[in-house]
C-alpha atoms as a PDB file:
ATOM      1  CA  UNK A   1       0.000   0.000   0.000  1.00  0.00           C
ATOM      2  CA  UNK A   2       1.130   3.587  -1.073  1.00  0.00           C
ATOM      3  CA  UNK A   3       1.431   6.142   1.708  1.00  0.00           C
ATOM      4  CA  UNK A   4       1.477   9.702   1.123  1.00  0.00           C
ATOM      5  CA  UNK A   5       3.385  11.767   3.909  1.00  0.00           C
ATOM      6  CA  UNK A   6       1.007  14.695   3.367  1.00  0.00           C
ATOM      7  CA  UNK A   7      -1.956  15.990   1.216  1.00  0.00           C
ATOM      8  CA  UNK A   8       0.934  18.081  -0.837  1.00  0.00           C
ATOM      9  CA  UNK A   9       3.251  14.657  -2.109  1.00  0.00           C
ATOM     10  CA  UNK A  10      -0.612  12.710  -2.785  1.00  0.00           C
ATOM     11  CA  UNK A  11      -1.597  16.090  -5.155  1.00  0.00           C
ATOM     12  CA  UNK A  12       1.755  15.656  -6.752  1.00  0.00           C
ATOM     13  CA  UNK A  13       1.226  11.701  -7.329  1.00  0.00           C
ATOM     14  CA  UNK A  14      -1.914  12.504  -8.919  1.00  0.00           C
ATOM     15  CA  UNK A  15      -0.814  15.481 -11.161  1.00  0.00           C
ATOM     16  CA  UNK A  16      -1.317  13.639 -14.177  1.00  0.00           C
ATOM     17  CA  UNK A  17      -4.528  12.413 -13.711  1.00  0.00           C
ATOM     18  CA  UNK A  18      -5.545  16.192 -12.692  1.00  0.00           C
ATOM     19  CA  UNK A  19      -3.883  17.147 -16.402  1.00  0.00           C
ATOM     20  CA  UNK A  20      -5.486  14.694 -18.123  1.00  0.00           C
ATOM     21  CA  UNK A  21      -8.961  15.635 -16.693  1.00  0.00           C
ATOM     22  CA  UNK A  22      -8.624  18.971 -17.179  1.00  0.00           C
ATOM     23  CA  UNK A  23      -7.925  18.581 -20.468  1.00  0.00           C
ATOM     24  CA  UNK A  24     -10.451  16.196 -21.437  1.00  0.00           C
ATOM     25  CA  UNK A  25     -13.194  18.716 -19.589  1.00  0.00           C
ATOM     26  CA  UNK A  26     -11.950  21.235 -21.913  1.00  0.00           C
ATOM     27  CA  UNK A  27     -13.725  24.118 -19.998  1.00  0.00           C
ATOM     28  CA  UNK A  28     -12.930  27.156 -17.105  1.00  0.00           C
ATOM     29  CA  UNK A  29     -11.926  24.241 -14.726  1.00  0.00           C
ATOM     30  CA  UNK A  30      -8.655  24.151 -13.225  1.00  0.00           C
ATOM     31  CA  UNK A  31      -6.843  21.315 -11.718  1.00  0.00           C
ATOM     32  CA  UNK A  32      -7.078  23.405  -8.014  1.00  0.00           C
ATOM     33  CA  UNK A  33     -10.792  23.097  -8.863  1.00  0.00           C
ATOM     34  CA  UNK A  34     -10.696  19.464  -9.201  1.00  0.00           C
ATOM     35  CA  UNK A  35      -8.783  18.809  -6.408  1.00  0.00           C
ATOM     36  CA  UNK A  36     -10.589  21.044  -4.045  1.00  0.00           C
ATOM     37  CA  UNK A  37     -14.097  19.477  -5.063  1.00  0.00           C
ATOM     38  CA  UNK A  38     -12.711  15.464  -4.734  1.00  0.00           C
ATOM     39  CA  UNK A  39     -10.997  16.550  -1.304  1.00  0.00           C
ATOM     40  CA  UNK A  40     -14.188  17.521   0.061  1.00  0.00           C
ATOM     41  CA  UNK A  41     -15.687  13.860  -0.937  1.00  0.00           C
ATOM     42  CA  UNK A  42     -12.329  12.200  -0.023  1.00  0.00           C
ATOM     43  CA  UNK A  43     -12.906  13.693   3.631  1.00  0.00           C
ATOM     44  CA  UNK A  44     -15.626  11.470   4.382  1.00  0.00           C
ATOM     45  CA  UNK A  45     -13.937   8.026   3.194  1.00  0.00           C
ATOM     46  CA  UNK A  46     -12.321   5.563   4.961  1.00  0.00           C
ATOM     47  CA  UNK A  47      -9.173   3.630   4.068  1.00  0.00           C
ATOM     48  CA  UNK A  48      -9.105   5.389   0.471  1.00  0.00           C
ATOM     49  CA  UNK A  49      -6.691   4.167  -1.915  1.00  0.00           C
ATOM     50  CA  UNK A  50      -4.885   5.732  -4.267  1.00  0.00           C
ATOM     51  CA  UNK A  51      -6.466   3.349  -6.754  1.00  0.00           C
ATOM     52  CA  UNK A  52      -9.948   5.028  -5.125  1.00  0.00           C
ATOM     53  CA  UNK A  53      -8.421   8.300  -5.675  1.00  0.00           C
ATOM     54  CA  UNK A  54      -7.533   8.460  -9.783  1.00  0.00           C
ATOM     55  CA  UNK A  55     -10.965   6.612 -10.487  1.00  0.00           C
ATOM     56  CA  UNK A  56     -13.136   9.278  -9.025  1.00  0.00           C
ATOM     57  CA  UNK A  57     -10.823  11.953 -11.299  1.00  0.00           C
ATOM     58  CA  UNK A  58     -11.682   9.644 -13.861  1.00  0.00           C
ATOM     59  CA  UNK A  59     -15.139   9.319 -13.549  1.00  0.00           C
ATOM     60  CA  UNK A  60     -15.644  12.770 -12.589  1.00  0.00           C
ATOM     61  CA  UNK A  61     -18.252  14.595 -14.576  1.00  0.00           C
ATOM     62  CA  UNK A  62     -17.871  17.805 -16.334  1.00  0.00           C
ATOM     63  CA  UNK A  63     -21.295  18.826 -15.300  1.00  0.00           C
ATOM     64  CA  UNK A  64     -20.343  18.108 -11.491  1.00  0.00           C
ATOM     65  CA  UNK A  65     -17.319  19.830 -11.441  1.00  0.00           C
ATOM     66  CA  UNK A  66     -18.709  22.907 -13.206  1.00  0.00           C
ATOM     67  CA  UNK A  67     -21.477  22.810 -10.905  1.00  0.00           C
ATOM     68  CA  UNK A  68     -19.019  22.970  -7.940  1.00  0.00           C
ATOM     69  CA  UNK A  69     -17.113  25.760  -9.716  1.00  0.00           C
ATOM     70  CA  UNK A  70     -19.693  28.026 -10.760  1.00  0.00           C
ATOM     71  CA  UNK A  71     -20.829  27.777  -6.497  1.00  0.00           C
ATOM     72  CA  UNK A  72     -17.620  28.477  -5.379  1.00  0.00           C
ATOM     73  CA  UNK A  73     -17.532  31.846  -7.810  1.00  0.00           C
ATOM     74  CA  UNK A  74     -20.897  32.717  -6.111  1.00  0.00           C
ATOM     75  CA  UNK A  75     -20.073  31.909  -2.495  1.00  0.00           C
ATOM     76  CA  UNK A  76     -16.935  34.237  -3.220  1.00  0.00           C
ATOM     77  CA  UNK A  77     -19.127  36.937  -5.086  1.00  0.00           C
ATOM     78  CA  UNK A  78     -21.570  36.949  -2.358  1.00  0.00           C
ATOM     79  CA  UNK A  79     -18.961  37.437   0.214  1.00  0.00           C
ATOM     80  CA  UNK A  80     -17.944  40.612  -1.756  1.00  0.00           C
ATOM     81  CA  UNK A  81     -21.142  42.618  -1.133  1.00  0.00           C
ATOM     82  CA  UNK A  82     -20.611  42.091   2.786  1.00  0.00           C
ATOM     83  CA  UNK A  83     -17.269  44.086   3.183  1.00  0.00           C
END
């Protein structure tokens, strides 16, 4: 089993996979997007591997992640108007 000493040497492991899905969304999505949104779901696994890990960047949807994105914008628009 593959051990990661911290969250930064797992997001460089996976760097490719990030790349690749990126590409293939071929939209406003970042890799930071991707990861952020996946974090969030990896938080509430349990003994996640990294097999686990590249098959839900896979498998991710472009719909999803632009979903996530365009809330995120929003959230940080919204904050705007406060201060």
């Amino acid at each position: 089993m593959i051990e990661f000493k911290n969250l930064q040497e797992l997001k460089e492991r996976i760097t490719p996979a990030l790349n690749t899905k990126v590409k293939e969304i071929n939209s406003y999505v970042t890799e930071e997007d991707i990861w952020n949104y996946l974090k969030i779901k990896w938080k509430k696994e349990i003994n996640l591997t990294l097999y686990d890990i590249i098959n839900d960047i896979i498998n991710l949807k472009k719909e999803e992640i632009e979903e996530y994105v365009r809330s995120e914008a929003n959230d940080k628009s919204e904050w705007k108007h406060w201060f």
